[in-house]
C-alpha atoms as a PDB file:
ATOM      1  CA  UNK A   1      65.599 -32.831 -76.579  1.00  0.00           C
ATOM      2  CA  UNK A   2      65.348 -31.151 -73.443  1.00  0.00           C
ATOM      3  CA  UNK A   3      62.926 -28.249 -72.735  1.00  0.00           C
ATOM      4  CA  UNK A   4      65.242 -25.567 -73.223  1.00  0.00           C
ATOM      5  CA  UNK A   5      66.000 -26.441 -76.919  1.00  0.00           C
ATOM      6  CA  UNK A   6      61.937 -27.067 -77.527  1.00  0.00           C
ATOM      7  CA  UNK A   7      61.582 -23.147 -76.241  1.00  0.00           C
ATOM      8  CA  UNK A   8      64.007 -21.467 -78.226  1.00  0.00           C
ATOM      9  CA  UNK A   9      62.444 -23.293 -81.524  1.00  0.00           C
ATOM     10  CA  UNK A  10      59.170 -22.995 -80.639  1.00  0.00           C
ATOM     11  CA  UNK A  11      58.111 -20.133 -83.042  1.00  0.00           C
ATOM     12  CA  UNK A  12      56.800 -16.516 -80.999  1.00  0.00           C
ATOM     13  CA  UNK A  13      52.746 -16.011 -80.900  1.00  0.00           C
ATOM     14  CA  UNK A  14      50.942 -14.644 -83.380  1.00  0.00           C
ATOM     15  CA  UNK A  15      53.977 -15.389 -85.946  1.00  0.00           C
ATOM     16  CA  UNK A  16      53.366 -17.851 -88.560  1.00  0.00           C
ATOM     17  CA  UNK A  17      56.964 -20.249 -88.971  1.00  0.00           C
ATOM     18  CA  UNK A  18      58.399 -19.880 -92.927  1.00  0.00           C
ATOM     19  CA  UNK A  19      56.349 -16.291 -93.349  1.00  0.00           C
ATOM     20  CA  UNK A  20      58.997 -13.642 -93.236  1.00  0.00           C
ATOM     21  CA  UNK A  21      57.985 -10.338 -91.007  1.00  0.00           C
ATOM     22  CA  UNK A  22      57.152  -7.488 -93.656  1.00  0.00           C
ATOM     23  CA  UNK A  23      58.460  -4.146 -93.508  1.00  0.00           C
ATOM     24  CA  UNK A  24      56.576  -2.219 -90.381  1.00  0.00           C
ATOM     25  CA  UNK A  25      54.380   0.457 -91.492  1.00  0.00           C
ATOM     26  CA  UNK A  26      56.196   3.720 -90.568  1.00  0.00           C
ATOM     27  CA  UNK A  27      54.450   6.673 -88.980  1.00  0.00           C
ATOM     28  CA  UNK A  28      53.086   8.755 -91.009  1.00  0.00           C
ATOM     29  CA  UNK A  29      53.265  12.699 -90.513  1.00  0.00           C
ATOM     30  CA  UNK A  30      49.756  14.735 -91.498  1.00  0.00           C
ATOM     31  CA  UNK A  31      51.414  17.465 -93.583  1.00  0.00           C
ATOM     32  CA  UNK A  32      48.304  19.454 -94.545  1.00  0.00           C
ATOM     33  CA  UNK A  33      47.303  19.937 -91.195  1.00  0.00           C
ATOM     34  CA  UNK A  34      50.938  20.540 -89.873  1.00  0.00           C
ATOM     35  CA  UNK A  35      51.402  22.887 -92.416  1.00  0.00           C
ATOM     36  CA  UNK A  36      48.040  24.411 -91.587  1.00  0.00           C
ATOM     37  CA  UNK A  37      48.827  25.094 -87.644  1.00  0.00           C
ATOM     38  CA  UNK A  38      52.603  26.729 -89.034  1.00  0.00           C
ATOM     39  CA  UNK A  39      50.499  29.243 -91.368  1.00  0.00           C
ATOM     40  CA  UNK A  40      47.999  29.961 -88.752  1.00  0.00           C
ATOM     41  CA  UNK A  41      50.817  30.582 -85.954  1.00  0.00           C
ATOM     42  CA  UNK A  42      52.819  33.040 -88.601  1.00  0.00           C
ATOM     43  CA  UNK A  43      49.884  34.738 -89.071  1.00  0.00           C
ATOM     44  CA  UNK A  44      49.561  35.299 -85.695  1.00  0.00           C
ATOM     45  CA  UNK A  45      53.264  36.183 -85.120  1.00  0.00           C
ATOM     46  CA  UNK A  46      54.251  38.444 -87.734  1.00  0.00           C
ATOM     47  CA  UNK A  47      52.384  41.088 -86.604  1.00  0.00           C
ATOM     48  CA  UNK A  48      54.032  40.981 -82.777  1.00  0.00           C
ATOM     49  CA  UNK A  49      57.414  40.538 -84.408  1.00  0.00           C
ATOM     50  CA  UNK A  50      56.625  43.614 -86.835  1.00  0.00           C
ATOM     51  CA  UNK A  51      55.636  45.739 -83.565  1.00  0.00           C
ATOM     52  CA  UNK A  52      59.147  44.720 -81.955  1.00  0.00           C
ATOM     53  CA  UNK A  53      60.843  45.324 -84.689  1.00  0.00           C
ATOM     54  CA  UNK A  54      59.499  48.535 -85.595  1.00  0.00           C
ATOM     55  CA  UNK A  55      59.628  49.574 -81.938  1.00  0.00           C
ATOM     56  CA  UNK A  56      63.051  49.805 -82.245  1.00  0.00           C
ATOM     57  CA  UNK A  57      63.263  52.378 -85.565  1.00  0.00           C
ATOM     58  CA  UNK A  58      63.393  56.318 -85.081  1.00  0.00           C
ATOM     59  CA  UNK A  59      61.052  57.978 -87.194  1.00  0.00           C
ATOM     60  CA  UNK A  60      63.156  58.490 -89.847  1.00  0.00           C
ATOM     61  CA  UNK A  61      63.924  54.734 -89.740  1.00  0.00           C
ATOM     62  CA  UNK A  62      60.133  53.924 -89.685  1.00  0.00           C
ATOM     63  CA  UNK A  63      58.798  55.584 -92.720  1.00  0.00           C
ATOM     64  CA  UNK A  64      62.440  54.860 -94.842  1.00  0.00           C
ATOM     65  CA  UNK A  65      61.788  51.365 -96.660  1.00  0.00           C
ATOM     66  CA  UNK A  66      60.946  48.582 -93.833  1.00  0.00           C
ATOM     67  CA  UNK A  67      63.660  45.702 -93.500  1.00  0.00           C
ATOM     68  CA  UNK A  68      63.129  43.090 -90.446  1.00  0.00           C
ATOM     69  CA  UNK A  69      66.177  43.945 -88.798  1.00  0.00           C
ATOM     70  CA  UNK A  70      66.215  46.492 -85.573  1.00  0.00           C
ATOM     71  CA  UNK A  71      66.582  49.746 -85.997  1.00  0.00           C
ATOM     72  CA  UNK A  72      68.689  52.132 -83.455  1.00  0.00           C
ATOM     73  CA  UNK A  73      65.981  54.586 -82.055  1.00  0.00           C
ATOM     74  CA  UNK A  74      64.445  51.765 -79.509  1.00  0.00           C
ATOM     75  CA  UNK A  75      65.886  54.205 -76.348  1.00  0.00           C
ATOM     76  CA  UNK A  76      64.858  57.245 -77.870  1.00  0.00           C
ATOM     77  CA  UNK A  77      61.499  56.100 -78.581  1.00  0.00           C
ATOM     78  CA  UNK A  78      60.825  54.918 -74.436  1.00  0.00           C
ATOM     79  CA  UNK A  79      62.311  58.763 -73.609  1.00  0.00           C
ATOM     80  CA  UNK A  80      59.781  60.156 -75.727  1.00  0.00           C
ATOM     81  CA  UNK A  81      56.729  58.172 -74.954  1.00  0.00           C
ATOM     82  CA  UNK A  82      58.008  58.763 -70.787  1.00  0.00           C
ATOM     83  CA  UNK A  83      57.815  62.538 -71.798  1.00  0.00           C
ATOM     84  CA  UNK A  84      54.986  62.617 -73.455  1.00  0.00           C
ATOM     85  CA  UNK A  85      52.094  65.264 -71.253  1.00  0.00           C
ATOM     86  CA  UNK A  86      54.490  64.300 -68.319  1.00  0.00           C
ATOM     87  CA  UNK A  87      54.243  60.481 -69.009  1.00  0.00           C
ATOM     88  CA  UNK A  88      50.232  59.821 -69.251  1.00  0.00           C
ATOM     89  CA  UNK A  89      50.909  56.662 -70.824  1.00  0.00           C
ATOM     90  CA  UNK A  90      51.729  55.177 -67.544  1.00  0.00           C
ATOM     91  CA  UNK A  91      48.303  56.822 -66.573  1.00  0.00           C
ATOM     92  CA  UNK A  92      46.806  54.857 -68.834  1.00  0.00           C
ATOM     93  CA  UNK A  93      48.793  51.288 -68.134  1.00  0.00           C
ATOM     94  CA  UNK A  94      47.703  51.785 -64.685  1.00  0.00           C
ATOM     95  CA  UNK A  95      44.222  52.083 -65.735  1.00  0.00           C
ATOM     96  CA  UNK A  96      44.057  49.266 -67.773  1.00  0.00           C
ATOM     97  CA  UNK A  97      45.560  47.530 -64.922  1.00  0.00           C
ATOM     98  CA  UNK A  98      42.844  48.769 -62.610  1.00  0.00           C
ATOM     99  CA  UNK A  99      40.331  47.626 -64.996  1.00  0.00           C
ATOM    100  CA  UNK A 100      41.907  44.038 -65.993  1.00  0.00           C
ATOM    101  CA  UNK A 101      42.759  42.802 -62.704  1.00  0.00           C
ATOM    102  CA  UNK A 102      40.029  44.577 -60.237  1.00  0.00           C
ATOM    103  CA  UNK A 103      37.314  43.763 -63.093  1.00  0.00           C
ATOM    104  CA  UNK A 104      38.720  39.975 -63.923  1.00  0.00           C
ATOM    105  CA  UNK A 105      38.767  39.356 -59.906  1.00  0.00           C
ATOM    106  CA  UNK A 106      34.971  40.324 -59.490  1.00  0.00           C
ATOM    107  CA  UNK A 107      33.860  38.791 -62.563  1.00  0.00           C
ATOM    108  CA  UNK A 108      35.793  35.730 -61.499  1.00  0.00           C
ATOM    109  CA  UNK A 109      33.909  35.812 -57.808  1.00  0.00           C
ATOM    110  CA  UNK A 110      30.881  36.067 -58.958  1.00  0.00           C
ATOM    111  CA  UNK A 111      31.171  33.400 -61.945  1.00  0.00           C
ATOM    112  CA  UNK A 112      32.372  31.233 -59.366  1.00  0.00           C
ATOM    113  CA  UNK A 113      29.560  31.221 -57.178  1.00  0.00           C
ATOM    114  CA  UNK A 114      27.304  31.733 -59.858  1.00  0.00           C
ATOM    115  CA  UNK A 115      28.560  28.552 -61.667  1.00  0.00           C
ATOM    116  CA  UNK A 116      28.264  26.575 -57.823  1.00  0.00           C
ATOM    117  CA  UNK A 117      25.084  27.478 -57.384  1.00  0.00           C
ATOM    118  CA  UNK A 118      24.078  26.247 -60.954  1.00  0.00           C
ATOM    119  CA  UNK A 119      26.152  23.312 -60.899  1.00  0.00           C
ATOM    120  CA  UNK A 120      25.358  21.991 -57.019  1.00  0.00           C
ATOM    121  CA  UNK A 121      21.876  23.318 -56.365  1.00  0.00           C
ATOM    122  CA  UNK A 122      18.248  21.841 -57.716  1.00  0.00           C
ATOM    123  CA  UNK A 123      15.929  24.763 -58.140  1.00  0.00           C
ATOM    124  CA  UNK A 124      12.866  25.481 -59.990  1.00  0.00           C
ATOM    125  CA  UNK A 125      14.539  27.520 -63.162  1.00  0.00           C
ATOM    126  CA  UNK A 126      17.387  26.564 -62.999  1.00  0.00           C
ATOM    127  CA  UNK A 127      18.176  25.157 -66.537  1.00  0.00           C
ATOM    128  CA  UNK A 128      16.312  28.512 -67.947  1.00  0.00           C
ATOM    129  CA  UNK A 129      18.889  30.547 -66.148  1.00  0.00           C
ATOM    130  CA  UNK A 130      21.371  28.230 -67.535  1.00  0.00           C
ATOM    131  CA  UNK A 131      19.738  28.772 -71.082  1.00  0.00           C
ATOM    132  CA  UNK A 132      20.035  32.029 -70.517  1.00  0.00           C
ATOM    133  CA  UNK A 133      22.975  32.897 -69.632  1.00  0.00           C
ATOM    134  CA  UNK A 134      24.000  30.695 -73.024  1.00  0.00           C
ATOM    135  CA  UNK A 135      22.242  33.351 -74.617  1.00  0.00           C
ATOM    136  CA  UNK A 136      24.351  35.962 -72.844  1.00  0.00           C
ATOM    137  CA  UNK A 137      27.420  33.948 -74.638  1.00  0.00           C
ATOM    138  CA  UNK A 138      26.414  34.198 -78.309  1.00  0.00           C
ATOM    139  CA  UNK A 139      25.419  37.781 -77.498  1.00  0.00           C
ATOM    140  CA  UNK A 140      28.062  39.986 -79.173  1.00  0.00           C
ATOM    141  CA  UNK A 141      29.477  42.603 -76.956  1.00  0.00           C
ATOM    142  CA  UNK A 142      28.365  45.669 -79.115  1.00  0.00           C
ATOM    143  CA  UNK A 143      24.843  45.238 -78.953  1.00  0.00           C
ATOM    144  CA  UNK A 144      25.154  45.903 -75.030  1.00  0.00           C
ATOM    145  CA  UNK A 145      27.350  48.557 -74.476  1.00  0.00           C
ATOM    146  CA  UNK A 146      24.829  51.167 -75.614  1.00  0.00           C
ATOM    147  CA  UNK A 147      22.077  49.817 -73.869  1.00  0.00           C
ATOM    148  CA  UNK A 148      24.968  49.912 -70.658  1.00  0.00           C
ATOM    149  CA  UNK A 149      25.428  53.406 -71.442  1.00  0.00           C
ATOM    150  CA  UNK A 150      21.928  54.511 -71.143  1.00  0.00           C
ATOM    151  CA  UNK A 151      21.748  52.986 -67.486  1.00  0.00           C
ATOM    152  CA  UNK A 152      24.751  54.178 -66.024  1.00  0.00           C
ATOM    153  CA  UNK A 153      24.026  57.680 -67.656  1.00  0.00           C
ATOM    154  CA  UNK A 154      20.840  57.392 -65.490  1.00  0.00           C
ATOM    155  CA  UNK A 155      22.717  56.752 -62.285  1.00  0.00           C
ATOM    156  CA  UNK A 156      25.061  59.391 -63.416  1.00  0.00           C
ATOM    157  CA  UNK A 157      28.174  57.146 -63.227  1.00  0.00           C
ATOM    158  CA  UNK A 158      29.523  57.465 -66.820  1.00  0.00           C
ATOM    159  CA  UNK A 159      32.884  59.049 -67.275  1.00  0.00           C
ATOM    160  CA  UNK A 160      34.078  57.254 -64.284  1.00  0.00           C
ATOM    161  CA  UNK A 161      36.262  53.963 -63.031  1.00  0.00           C
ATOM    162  CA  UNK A 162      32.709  52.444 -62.198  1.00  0.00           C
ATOM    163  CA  UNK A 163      31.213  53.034 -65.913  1.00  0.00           C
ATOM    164  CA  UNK A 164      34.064  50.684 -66.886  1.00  0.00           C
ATOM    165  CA  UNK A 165      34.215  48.118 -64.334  1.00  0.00           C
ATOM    166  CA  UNK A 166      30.435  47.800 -63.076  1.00  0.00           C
ATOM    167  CA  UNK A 167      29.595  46.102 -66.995  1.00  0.00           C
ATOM    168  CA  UNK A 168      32.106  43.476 -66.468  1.00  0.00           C
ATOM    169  CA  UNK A 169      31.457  42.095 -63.132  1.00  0.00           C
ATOM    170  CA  UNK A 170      29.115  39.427 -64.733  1.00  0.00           C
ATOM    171  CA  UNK A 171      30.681  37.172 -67.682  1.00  0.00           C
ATOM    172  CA  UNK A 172      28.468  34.944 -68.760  1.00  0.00           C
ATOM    173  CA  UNK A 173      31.012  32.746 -70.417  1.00  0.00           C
ATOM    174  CA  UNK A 174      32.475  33.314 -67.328  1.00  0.00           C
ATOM    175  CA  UNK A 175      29.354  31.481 -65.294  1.00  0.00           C
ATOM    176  CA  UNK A 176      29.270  29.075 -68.093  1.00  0.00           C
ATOM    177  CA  UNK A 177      33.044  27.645 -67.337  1.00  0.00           C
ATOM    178  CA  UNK A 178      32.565  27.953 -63.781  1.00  0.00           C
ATOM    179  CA  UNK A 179      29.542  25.749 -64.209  1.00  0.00           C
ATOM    180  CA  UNK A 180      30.702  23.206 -66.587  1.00  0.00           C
ATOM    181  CA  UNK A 181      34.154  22.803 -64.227  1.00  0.00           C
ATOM    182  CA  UNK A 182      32.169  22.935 -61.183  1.00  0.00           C
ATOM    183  CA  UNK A 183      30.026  20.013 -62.102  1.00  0.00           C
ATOM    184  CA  UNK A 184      32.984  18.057 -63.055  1.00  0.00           C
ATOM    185  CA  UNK A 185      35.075  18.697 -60.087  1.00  0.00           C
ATOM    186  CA  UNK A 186      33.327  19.114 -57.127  1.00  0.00           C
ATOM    187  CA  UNK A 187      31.731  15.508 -56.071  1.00  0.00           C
ATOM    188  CA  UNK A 188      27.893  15.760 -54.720  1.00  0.00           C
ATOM    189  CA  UNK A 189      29.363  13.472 -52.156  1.00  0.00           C
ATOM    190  CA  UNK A 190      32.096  15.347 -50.673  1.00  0.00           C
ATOM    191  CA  UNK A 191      29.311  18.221 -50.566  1.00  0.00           C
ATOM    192  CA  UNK A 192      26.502  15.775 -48.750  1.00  0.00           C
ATOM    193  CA  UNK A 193      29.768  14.770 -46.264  1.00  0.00           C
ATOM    194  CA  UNK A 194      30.027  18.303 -45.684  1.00  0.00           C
ATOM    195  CA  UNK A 195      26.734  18.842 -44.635  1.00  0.00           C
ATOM    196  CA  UNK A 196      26.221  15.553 -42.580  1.00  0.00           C
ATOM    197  CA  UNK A 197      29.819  16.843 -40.464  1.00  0.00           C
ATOM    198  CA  UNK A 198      27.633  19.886 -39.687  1.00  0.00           C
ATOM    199  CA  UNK A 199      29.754  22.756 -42.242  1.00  0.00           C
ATOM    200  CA  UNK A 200      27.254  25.352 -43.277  1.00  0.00           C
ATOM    201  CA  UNK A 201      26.807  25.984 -47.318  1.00  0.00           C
ATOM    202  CA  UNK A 202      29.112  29.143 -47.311  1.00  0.00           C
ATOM    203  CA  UNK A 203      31.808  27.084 -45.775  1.00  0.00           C
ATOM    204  CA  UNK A 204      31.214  24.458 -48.254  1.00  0.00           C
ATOM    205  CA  UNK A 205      31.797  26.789 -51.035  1.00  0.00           C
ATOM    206  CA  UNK A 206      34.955  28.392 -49.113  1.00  0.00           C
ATOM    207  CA  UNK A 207      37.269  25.487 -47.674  1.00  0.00           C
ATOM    208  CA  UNK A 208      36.042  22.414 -49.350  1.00  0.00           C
ATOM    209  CA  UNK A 209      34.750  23.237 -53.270  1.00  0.00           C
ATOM    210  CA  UNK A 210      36.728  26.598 -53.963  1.00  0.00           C
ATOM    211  CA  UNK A 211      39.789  24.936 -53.807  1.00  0.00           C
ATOM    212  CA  UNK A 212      38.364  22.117 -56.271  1.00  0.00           C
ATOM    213  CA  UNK A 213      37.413  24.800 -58.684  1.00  0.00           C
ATOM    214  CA  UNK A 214      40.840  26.433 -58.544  1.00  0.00           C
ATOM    215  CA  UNK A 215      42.106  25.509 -62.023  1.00  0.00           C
ATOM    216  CA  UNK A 216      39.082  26.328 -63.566  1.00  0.00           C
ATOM    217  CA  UNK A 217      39.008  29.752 -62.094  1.00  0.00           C
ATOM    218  CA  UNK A 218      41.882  30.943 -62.824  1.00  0.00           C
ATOM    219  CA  UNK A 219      41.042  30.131 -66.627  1.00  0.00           C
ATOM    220  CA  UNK A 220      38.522  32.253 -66.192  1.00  0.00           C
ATOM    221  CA  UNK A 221      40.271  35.063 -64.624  1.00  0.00           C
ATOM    222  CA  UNK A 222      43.086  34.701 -67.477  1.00  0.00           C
ATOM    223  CA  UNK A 223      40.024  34.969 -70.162  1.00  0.00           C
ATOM    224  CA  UNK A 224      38.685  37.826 -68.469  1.00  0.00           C
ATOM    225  CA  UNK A 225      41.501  39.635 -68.009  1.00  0.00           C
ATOM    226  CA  UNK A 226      42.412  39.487 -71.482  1.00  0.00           C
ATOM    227  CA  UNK A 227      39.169  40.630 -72.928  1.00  0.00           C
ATOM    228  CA  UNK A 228      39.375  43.212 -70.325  1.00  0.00           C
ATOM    229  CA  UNK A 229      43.155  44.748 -70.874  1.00  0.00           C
ATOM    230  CA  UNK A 230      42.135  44.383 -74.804  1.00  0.00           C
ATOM    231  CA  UNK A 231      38.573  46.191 -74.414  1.00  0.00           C
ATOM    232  CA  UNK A 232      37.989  49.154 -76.653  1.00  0.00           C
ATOM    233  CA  UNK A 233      34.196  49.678 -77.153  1.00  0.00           C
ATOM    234  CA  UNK A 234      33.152  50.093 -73.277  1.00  0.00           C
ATOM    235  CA  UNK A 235      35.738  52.174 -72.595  1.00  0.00           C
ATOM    236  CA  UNK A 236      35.499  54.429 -75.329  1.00  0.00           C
ATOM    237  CA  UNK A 237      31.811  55.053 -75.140  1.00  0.00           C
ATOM    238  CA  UNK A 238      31.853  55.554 -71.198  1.00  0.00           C
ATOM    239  CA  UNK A 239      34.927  58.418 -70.770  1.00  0.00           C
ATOM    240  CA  UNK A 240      35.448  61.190 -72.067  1.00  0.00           C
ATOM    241  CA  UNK A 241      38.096  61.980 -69.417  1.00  0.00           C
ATOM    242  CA  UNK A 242      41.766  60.976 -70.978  1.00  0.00           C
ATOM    243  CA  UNK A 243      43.652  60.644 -67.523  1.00  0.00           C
ATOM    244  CA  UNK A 244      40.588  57.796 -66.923  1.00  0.00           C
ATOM    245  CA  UNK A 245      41.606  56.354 -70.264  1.00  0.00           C
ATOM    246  CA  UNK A 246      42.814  52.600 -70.753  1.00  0.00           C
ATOM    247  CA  UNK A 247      45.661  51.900 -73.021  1.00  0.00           C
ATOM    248  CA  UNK A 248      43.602  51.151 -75.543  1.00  0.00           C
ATOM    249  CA  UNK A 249      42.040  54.281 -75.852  1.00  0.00           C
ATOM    250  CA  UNK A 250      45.091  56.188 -75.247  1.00  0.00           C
ATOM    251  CA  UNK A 251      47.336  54.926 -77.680  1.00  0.00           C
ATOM    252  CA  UNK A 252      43.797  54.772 -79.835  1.00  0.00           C
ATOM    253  CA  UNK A 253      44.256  58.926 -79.519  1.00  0.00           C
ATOM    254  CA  UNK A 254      47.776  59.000 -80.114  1.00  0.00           C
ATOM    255  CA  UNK A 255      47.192  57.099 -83.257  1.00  0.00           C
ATOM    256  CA  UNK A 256      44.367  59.827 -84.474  1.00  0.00           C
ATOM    257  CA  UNK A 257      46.666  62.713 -83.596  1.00  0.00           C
ATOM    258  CA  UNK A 258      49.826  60.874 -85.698  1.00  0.00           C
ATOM    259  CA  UNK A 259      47.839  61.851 -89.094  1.00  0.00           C
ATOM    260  CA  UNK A 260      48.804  65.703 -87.988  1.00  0.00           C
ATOM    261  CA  UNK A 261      51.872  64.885 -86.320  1.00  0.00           C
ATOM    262  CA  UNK A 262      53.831  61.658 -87.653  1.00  0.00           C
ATOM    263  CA  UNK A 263      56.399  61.526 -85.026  1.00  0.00           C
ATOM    264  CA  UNK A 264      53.913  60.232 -82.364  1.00  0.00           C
ATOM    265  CA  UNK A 265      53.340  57.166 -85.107  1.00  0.00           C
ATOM    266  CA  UNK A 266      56.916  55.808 -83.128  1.00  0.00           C
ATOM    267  CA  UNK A 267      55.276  56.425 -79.925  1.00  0.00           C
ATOM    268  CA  UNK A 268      52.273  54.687 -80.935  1.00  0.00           C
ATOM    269  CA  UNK A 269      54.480  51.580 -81.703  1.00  0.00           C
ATOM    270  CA  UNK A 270      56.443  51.563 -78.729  1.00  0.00           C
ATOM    271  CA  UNK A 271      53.335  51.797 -76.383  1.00  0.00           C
ATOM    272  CA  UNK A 272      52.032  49.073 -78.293  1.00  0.00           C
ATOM    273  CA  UNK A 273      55.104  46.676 -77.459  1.00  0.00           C
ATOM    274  CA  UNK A 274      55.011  47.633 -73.750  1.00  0.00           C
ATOM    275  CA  UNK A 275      51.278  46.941 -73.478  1.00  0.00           C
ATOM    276  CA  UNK A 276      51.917  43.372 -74.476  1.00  0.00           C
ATOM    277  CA  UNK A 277      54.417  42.855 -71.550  1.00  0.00           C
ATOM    278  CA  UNK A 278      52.107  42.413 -68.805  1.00  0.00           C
ATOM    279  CA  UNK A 279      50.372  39.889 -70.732  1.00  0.00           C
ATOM    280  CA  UNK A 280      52.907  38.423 -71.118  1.00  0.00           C
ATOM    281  CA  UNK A 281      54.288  38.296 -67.722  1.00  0.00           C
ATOM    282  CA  UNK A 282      50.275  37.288 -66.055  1.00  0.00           C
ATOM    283  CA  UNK A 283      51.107  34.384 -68.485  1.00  0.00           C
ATOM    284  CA  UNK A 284      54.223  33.248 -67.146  1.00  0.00           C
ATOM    285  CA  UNK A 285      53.317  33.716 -63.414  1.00  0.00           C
ATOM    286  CA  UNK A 286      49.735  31.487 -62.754  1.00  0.00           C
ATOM    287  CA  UNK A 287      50.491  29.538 -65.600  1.00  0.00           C
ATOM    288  CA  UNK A 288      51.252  26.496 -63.492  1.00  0.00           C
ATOM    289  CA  UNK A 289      47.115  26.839 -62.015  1.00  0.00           C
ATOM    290  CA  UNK A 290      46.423  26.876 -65.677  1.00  0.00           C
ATOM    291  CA  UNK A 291      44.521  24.149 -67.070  1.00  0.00           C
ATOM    292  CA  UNK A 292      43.777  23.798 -71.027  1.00  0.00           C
ATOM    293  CA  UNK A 293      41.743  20.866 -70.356  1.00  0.00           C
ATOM    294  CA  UNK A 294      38.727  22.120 -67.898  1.00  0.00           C
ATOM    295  CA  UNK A 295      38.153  18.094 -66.945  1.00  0.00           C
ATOM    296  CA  UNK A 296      41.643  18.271 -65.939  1.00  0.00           C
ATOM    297  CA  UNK A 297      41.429  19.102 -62.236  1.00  0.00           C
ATOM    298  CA  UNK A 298      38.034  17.335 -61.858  1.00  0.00           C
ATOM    299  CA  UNK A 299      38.064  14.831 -58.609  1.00  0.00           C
ATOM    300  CA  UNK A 300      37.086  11.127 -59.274  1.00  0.00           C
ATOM    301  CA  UNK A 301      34.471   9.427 -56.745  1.00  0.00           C
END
């Protein structure tokens, strides 16, 4: 019998000859949790697609008996809310665009080099800074904003850009991502090479780690931003000054004026749809330096 024959008969590994092969277990598909992730994402929808739809009703649409289909006052409704006190809402998307991008760039400097320092340098205090700053994170928001208000009153700089933006310059979840990403992508050793080629620390930072840290940053800058665009307390306890106002606050006073007047309830609505483009669109633009996973980007030695 030659060799050939004696390989073809010979039976495959790890099969035993005469046992037939069973039926291979299929995959099987977690419904529960599935079905779990589906709920949670239609809760999350249905209110946008309510807003879009309802954006698109004339008053008389609005408050007739809702249906999910678009209405026919969508143009009328943008005409009005462009008219409106000579068209402060685009006062007030400007602001908010002041505040989220100028506020979400210094917050995102200084977690940056707050989160190098942390993660590169050995100093005495450093992991009670650290600590701290963790602190900072479980902090809610509220409990600081009146305590903010009582300093910047001192330095007489409420009811102005600065009232807004000066609170938000330090994040510490900000410092806390910077940190954590820092530490994983930025090699001590390409940092010692650095030093023994003669770069100084600051041009460290700039031309060799920065650009390590890049995917990580602009996480934070998208975080920030969004807290910042959607930020109602600060705001609203610093100005008093509507053309100063964010969107929030603006459509905020539209809404509280629509219990007198109901035809500002459209305007309201339609505000509320545009304010979610330029989300929408920062999304779309950087969202190839975006990084879910902060380990990611991280640089192996």
């Amino acid at each position: 019998m030659s060799s050939l024959t004696l390989r073809r008969s010979a039976p495959a590994a790890g099969i035993t000859p005469g046992i037939p092969r069973g039926p291979q277990p299929r995959r099987r598909i977690a419904f529960v949790p599935t079905l779990t992730l589906l709920l949670g994402a239609l809760y999350c929808l249905l209110p946008v697609a309510w807003v879009m739809i309802a954006a698109t009703k004339s008053g008389r649409e609005l408050f007739s008996t809702f249906t999910f289909l678009p209405g026919t006052g969508f143009a009328e409704n943008l005409k009005d809310l462009d008219a409106y006190r000579d068209g402060v809402y685009w006062k007030w998307m400007g602001n908010s665009a002041l505040y989220a991008g100028l506020g979400a760039l210094l917050s995102t400097a200084v977690s940056a080099m707050s989160g190098y320092a942390l993660a590169i340098y050995r100093f005495l205090g450093r992991e009670t800074v650290f600590n701290v700053l963790l602190a900072g994170v479980l902090m809610p928001p509220v409990i600081l904003a009146v305590p903010q208000y009582l300093l910047l009153a001192k330095a007489n700089l409420t009811d102005s850009y600065a009232s807004v933006l000066l609170p938000l310059v330090l994040s510490p979840y900000g410092v806390y991502l910077a940190r954590i990403y820092t530490a994983a992508a930025v090699p001590a050793d390409v940092v010692e090479a650095g030093r023994m080629d003669g770069a100084g620390e600051w041009h460290i930072f700039i031309r060799i780690a920065l650009p390590m840290m890049l995917p990580g940053l602009v996480t934070v800058f998208l975080f920030q931003f969004v807290a910042v665009w959607n930020n109602f307390l600060l705001p609203y306890i610093m100005l008093s000054d509507d053309e100063k106002f964010p969107l929030t606050i603006g459509l905020f006073t539209l809404l509280e004026q629509g219990s007198s007047t109901p035809a500002l309830y459209t305007l309201v609505i339609t505000g509320a749809l545009l304010a979610i483009i330029p989300l929408i669109a920062l999304f779309l633009i950087i969202q190839r330096f975006w990084r879910l996973d902060l380990l990611s980007g991280a640089v192996k030695s």
